[in-house]
C-alpha atoms as a PDB file:
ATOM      1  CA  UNK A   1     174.528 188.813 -71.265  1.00  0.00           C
ATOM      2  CA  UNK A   2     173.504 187.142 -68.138  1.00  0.00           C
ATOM      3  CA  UNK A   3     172.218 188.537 -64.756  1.00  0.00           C
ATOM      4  CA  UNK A   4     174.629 188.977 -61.755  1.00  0.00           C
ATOM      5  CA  UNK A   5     172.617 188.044 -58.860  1.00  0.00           C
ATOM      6  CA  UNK A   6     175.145 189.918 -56.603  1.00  0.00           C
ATOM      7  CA  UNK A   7     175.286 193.768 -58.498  1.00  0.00           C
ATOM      8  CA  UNK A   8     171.846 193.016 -60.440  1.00  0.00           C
ATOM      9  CA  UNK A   9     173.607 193.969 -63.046  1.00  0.00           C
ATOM     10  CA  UNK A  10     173.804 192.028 -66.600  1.00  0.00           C
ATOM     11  CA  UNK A  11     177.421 190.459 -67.630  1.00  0.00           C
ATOM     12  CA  UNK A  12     179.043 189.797 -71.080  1.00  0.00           C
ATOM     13  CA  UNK A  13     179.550 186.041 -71.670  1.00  0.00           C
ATOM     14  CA  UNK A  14     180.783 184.604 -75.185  1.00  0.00           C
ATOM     15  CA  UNK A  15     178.435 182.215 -75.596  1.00  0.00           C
ATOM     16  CA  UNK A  16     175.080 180.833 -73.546  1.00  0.00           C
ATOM     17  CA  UNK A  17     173.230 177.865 -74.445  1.00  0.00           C
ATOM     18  CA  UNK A  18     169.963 177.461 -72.979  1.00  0.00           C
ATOM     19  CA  UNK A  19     168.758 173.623 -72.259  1.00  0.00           C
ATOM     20  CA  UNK A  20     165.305 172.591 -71.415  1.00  0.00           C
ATOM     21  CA  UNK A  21     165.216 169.532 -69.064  1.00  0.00           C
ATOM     22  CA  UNK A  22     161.380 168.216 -68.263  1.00  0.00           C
ATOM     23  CA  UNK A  23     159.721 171.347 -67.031  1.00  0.00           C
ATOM     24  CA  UNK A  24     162.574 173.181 -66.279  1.00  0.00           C
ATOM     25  CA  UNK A  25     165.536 174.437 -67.773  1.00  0.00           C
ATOM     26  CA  UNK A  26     169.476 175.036 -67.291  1.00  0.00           C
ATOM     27  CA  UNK A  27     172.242 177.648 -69.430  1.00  0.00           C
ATOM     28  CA  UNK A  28     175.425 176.683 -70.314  1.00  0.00           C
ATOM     29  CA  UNK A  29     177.621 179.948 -69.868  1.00  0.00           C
ATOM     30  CA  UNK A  30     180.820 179.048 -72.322  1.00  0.00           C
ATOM     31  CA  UNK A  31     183.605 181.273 -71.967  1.00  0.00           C
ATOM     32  CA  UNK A  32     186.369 181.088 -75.160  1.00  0.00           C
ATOM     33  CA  UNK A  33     189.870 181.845 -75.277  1.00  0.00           C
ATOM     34  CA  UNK A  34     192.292 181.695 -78.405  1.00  0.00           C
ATOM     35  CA  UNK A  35     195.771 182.248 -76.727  1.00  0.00           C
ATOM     36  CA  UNK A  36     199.253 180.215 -77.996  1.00  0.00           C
ATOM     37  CA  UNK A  37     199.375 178.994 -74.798  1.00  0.00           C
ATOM     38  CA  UNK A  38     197.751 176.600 -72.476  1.00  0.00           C
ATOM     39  CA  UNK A  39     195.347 178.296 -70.001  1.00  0.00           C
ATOM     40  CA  UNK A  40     196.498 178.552 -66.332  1.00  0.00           C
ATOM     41  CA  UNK A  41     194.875 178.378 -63.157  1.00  0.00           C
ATOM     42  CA  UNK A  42     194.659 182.524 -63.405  1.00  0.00           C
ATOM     43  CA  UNK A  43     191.536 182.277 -65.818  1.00  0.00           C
ATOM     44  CA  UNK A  44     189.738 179.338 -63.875  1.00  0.00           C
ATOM     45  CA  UNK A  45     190.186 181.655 -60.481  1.00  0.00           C
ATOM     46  CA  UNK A  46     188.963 184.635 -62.800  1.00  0.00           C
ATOM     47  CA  UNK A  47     185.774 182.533 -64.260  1.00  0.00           C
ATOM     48  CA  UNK A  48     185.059 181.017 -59.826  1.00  0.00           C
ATOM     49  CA  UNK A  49     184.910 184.958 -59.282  1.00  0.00           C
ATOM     50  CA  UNK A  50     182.955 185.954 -62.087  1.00  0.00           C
ATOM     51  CA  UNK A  51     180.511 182.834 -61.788  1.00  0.00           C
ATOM     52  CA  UNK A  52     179.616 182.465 -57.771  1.00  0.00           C
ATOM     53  CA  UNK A  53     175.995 182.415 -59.305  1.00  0.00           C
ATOM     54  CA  UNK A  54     175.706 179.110 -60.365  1.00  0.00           C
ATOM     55  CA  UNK A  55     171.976 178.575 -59.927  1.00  0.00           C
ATOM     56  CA  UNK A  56     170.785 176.455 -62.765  1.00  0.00           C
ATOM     57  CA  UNK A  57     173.854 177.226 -64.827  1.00  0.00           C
ATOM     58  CA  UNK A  58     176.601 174.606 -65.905  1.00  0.00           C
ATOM     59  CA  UNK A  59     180.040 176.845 -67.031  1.00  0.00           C
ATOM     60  CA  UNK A  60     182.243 175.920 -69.539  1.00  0.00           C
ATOM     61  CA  UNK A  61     185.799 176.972 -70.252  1.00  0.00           C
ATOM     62  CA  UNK A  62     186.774 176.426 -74.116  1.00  0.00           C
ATOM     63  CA  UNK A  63     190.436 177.615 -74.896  1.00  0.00           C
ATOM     64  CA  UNK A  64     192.256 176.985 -78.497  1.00  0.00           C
ATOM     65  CA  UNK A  65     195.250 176.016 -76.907  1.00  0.00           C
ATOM     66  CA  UNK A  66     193.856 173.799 -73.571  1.00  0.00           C
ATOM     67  CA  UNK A  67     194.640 173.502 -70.336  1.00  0.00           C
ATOM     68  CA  UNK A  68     197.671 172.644 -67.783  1.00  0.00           C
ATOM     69  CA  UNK A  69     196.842 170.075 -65.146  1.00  0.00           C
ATOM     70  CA  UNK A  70     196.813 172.386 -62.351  1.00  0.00           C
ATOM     71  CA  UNK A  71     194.039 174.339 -64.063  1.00  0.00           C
ATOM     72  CA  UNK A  72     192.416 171.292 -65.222  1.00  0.00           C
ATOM     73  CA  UNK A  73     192.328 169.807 -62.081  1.00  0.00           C
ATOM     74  CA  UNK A  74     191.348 173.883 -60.350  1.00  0.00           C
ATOM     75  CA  UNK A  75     188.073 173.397 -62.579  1.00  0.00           C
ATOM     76  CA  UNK A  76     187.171 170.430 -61.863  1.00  0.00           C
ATOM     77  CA  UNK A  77     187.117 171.192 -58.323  1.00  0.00           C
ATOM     78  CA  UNK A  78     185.128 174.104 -58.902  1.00  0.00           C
ATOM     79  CA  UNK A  79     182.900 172.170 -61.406  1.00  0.00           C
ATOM     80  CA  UNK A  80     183.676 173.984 -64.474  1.00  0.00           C
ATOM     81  CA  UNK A  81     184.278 172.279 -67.188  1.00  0.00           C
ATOM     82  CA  UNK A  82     187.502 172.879 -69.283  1.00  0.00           C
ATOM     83  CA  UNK A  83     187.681 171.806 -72.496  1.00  0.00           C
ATOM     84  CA  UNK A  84     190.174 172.127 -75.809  1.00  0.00           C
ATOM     85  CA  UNK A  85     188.327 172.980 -79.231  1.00  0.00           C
ATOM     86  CA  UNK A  86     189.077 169.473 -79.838  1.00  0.00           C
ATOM     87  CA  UNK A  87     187.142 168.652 -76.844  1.00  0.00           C
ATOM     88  CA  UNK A  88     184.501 170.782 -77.423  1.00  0.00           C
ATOM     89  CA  UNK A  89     184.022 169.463 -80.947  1.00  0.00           C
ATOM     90  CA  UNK A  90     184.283 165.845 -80.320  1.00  0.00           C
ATOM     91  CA  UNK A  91     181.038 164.106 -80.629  1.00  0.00           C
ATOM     92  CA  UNK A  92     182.393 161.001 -79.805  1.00  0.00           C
ATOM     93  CA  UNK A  93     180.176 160.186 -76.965  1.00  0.00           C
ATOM     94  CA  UNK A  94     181.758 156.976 -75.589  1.00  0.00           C
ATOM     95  CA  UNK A  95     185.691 158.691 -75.454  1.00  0.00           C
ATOM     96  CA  UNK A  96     183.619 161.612 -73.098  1.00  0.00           C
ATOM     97  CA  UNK A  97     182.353 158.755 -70.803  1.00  0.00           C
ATOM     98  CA  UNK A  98     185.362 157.044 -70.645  1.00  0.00           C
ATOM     99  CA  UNK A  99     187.654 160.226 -69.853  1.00  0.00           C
ATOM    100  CA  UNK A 100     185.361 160.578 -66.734  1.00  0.00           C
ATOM    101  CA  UNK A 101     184.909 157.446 -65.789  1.00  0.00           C
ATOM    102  CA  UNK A 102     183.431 157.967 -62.089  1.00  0.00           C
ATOM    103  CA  UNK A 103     180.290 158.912 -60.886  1.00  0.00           C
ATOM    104  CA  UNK A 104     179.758 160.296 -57.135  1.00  0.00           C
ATOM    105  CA  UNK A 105     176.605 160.309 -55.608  1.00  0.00           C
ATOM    106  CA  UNK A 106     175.312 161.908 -52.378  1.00  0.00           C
ATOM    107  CA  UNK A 107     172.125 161.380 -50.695  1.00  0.00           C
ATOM    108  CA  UNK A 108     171.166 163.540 -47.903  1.00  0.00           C
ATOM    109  CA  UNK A 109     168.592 162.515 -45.016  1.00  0.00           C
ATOM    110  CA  UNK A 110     168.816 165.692 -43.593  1.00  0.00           C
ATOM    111  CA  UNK A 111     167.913 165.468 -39.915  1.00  0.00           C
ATOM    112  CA  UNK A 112     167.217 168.469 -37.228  1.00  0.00           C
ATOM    113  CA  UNK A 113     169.105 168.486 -34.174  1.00  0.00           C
ATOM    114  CA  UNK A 114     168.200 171.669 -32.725  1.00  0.00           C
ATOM    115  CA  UNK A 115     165.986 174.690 -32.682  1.00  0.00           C
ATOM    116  CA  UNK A 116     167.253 177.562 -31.512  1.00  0.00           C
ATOM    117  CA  UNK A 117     164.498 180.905 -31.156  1.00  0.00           C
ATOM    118  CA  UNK A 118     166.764 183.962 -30.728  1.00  0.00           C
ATOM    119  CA  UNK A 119     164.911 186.816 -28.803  1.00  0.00           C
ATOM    120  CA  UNK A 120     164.627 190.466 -29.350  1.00  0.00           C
ATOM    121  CA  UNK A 121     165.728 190.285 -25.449  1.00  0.00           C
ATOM    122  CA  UNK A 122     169.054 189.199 -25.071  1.00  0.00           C
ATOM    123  CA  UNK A 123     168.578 189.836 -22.053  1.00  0.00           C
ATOM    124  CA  UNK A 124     166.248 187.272 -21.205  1.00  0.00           C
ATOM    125  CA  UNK A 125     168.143 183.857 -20.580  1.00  0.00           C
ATOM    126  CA  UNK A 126     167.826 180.332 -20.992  1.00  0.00           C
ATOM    127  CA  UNK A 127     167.704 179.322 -17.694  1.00  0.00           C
ATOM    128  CA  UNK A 128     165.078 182.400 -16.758  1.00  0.00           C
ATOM    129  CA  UNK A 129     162.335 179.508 -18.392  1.00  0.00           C
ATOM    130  CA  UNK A 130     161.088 176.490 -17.722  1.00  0.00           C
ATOM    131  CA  UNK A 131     162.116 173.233 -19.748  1.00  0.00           C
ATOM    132  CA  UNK A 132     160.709 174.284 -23.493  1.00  0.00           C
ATOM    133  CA  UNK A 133     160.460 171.979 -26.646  1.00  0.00           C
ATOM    134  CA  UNK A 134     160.880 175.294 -29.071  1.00  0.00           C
ATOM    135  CA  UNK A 135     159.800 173.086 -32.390  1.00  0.00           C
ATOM    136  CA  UNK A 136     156.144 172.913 -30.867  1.00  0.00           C
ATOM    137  CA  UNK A 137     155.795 176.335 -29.359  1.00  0.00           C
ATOM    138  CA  UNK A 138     153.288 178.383 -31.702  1.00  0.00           C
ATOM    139  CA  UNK A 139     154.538 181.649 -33.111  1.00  0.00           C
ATOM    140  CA  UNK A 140     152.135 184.193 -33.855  1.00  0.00           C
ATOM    141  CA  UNK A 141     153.095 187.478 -35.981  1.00  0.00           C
ATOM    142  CA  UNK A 142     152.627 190.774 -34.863  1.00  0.00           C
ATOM    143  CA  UNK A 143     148.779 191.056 -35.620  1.00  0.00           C
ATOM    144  CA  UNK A 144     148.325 187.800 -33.966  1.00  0.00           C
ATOM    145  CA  UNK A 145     147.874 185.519 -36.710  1.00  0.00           C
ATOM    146  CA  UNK A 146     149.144 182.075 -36.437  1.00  0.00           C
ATOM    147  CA  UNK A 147     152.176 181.347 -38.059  1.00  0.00           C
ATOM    148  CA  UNK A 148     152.594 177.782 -36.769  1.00  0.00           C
ATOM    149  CA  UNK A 149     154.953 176.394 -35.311  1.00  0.00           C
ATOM    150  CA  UNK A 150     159.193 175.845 -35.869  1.00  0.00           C
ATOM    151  CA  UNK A 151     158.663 173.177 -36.783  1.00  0.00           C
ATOM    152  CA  UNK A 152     155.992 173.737 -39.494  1.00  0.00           C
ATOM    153  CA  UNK A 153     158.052 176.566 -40.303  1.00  0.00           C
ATOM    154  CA  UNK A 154     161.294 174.542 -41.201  1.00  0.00           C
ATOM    155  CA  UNK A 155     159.003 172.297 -43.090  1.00  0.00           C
ATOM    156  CA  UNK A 156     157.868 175.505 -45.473  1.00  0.00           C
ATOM    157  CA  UNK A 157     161.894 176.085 -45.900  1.00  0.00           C
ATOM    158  CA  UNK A 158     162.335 172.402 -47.043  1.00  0.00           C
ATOM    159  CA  UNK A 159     159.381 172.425 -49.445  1.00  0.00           C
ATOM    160  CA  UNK A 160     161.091 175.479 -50.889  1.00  0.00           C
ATOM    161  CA  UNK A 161     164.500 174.102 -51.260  1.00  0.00           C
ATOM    162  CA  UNK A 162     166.198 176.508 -48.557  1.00  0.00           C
ATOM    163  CA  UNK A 163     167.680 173.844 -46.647  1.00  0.00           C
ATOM    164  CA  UNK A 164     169.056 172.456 -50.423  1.00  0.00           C
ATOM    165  CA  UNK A 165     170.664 175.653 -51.099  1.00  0.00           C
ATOM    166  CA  UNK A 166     172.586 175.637 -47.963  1.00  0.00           C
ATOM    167  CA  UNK A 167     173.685 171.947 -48.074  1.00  0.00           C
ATOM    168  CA  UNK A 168     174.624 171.725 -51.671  1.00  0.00           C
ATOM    169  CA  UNK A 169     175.903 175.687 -52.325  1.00  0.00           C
ATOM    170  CA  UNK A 170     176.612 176.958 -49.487  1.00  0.00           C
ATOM    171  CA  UNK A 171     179.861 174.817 -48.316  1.00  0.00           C
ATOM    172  CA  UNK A 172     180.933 177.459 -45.366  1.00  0.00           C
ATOM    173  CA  UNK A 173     177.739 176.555 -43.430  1.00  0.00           C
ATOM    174  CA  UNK A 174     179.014 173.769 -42.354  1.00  0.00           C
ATOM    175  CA  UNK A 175     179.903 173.544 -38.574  1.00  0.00           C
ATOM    176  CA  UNK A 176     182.867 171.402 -37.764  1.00  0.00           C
ATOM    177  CA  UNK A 177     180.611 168.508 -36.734  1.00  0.00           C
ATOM    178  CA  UNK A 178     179.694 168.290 -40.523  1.00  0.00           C
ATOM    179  CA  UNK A 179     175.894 170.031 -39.348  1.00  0.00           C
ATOM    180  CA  UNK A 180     174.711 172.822 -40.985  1.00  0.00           C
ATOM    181  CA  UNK A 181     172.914 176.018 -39.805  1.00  0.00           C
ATOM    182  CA  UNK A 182     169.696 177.198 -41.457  1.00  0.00           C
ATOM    183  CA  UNK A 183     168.340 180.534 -40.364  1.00  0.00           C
ATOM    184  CA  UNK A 184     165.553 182.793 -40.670  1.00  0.00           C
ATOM    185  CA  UNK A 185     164.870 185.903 -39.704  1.00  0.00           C
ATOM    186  CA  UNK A 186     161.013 186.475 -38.657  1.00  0.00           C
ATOM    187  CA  UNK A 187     158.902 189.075 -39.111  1.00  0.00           C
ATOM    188  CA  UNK A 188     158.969 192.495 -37.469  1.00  0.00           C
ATOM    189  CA  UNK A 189     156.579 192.082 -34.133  1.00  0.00           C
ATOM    190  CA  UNK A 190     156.774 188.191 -34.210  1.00  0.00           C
ATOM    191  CA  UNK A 191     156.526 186.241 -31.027  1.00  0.00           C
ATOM    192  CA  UNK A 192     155.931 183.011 -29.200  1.00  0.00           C
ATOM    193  CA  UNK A 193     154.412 182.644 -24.963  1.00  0.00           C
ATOM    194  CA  UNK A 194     156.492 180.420 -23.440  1.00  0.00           C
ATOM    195  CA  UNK A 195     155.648 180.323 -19.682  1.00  0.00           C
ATOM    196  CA  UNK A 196     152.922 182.900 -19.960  1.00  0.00           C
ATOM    197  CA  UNK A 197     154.936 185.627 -21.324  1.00  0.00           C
ATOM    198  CA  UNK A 198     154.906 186.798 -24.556  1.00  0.00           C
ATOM    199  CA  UNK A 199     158.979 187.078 -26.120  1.00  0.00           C
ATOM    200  CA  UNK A 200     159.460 188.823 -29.490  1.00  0.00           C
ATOM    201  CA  UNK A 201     161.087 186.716 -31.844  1.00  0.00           C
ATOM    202  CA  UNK A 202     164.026 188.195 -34.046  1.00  0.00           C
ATOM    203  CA  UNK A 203     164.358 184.346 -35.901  1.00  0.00           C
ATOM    204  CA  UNK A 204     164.664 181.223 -35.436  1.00  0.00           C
ATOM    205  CA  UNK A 205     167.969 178.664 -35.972  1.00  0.00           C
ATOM    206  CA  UNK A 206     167.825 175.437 -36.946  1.00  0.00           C
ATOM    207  CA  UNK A 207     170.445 172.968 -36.871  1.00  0.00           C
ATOM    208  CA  UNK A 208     171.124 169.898 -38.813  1.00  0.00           C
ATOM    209  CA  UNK A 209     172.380 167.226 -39.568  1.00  0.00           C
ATOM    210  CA  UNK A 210     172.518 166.066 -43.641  1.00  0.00           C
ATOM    211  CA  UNK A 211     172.794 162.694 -42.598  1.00  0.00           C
ATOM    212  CA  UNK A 212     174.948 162.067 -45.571  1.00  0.00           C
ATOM    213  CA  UNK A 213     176.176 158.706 -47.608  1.00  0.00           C
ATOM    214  CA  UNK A 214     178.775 159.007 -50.690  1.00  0.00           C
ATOM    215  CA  UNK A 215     179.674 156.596 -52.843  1.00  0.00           C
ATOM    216  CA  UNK A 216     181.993 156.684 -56.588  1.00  0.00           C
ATOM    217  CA  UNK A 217     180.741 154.636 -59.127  1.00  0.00           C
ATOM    218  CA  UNK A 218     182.710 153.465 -61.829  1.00  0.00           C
ATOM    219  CA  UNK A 219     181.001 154.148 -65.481  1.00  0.00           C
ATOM    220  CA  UNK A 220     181.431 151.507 -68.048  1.00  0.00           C
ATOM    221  CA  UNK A 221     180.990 152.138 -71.783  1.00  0.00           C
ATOM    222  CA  UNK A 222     180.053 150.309 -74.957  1.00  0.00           C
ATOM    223  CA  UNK A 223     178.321 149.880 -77.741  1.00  0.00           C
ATOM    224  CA  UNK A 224     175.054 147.525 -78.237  1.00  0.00           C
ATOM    225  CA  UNK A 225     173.652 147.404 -81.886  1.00  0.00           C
ATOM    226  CA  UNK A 226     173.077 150.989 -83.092  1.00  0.00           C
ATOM    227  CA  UNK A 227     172.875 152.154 -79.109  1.00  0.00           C
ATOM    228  CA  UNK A 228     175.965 153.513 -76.985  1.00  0.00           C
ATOM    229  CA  UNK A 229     175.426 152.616 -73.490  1.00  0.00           C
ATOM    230  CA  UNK A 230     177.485 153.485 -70.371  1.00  0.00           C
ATOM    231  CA  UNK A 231     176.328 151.667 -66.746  1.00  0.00           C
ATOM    232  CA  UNK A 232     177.256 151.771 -63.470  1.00  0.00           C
ATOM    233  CA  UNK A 233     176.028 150.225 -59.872  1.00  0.00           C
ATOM    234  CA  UNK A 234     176.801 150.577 -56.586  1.00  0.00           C
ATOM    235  CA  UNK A 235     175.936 150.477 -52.949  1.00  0.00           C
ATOM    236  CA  UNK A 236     176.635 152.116 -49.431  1.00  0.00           C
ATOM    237  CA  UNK A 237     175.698 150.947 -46.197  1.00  0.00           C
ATOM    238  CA  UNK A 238     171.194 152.338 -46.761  1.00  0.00           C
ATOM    239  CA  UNK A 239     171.340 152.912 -50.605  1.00  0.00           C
ATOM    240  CA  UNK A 240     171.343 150.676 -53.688  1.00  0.00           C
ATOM    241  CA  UNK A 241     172.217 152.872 -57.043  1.00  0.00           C
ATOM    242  CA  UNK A 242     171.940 151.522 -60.824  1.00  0.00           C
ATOM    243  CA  UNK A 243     173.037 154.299 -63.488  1.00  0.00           C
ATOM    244  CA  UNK A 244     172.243 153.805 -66.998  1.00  0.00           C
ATOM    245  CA  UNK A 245     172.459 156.097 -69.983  1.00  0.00           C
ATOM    246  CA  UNK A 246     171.538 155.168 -73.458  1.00  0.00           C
ATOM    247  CA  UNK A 247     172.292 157.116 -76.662  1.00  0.00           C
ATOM    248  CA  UNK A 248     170.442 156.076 -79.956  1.00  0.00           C
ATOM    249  CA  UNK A 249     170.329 156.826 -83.324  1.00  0.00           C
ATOM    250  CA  UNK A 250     168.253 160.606 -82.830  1.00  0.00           C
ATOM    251  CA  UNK A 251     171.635 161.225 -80.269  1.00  0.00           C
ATOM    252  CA  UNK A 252     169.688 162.072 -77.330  1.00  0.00           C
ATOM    253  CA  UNK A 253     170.326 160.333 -74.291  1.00  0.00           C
ATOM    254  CA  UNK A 254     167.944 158.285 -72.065  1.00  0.00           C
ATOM    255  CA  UNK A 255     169.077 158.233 -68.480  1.00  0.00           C
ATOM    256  CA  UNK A 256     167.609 156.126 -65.725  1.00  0.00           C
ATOM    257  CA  UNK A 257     168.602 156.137 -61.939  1.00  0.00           C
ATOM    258  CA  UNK A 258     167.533 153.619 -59.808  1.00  0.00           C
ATOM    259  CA  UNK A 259     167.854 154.541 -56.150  1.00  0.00           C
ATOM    260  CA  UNK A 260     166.206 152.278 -53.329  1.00  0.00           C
ATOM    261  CA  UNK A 261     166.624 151.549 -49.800  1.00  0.00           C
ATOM    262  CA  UNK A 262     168.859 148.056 -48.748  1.00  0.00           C
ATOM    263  CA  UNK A 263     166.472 147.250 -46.003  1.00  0.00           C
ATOM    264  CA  UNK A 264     162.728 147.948 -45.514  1.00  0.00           C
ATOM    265  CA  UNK A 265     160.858 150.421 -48.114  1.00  0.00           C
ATOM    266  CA  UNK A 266     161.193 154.327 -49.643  1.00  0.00           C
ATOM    267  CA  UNK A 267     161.066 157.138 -46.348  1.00  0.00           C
ATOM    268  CA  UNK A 268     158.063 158.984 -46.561  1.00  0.00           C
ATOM    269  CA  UNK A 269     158.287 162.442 -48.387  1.00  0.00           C
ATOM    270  CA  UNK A 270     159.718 163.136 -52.079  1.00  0.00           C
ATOM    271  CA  UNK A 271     163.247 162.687 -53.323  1.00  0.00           C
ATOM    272  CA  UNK A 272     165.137 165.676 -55.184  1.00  0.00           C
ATOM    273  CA  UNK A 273     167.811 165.169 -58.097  1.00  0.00           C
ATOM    274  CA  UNK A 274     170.746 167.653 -58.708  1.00  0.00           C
ATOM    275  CA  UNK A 275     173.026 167.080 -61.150  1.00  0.00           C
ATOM    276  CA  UNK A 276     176.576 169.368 -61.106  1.00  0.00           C
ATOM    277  CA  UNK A 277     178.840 169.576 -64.252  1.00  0.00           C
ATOM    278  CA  UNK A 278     181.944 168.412 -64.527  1.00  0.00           C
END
């Protein structure tokens, strides 16, 4: 059973798997079907339906019979990961690399563009104020504490992955421009002075800009000695990207990625990994 973030309610699965990696950890949710015939794109729609949840969960579709293309290619767009018995059996390590053979890789810069502070008054206007910067206005809450200010508030959001959940799950959020919306409703009573008057705040929107590179790299495979190794390097127009994985004798695999700047040194701050399946 696993929780459904959506009803709160608990869900049958066939199989879970849990995985710990470092200090955390991640579930494979497996989902089995013995049919005579190849699975359609019917149960990969059914499984994007039943899983929207996918926070810290990689799902995996195992049927007896396989797959058709369409619903091969319908899960890997949806990054689940459909596999034959045969598949799912195979411990052949180097065939698995080979059969995906390209890794993408997206770094984000994200970068705000705006800050917009939407009012309990709509009736007040922006043109009824002087010239504000709203990022550096202080917000207080309704007892008058400080609360600091946009700014300091978007930086809270960051530090507590917010503005990763909208940029990596949340693909509607994106405006047309490619920016993305991050919102936040304040507390009841909230409010900033901006010209000597005191506005209630109902939140505060903040748009940006993920400042995005891509790039695929293609994995190569082989075997050194007693080790199976699979490689890959690449760069865009900022980033420089070496990928290697190594597999020895115990089975587990080592994985290293080296990501630095082309020009100059690291940006200040701390880097985040996410891996998807698939």
């Amino acid at each position: 059973m696993v929780y459904d973030a959506d009803t709160g309610d608990l869900r049958e699965v066939d199989i879970t798997v849990t995985v710990p990696i470092g200090d955390d950890e991640t579930m494979l949710v497996i989902e089995c079907r013995d049919h005579k015939r190849s699975q359609t794109v019917e149960w990969i729609e059914q499984l994007i339906g039943k899983f929207q949840d996918r926070s810290g969960r990689a799902i995996i579709a195992v049927s007896r019979s396989g797959f058709t293309s369409a619903a091969r290619r319908k899960a890997l767009r949806h990054q689940i990961l459909a596999l034959s018995v045969e598949d799912a059996t195979d411990t052949d390590w180097l065939a698995d690399v080979k059969a995906y053979p390209k890794l993408t890789i997206t770094v984000t810069n994200p970068v705000v563009r705006m800050v917009d502070a939407k009012l309990v008054d709509k009736s007040v206007k922006t043109e009824d104020l002087p010239p504000l910067k709203v990022g550096q206005i202080p917000i207080f809450g309704a007892n008058g504490r400080p609360l600091g200010t946009a700014t300091d508030i978007y930086d809270a959001l960051d530090r507590a992955d917010a503005l990763d959940q909208v940029l990596f799950q949340e693909p509607r959020a994106r405006r047309p421009d490619g920016s993305v919306e991050l919102g936040i409703r304040m507390e009841p009573g909230a409010y900033l002075i901006a010209a000597g008057i005191a506005l209630e705040l109902e939140g505060i929107v903040f748009v940006v800009d993920p400042n995005e590179e891509r790039i695929e790299l293609d994995v190569k495979a082989g075997k050194y000695g007693s080790a199976d190794v699979a490689t890959a390097i690449g760069r865009t127009k900022s980033w420089r990207f070496q990928f290697v994985v190594v597999r020895g004798q115990d089975g587990s695999p080592k994985i290293s990625l080296s990501v630095q700047p082309t020009k100059g040194q690291l940006p200040d701050g701390v880097m985040t990994l996410y891996g998807v399946p698939g």
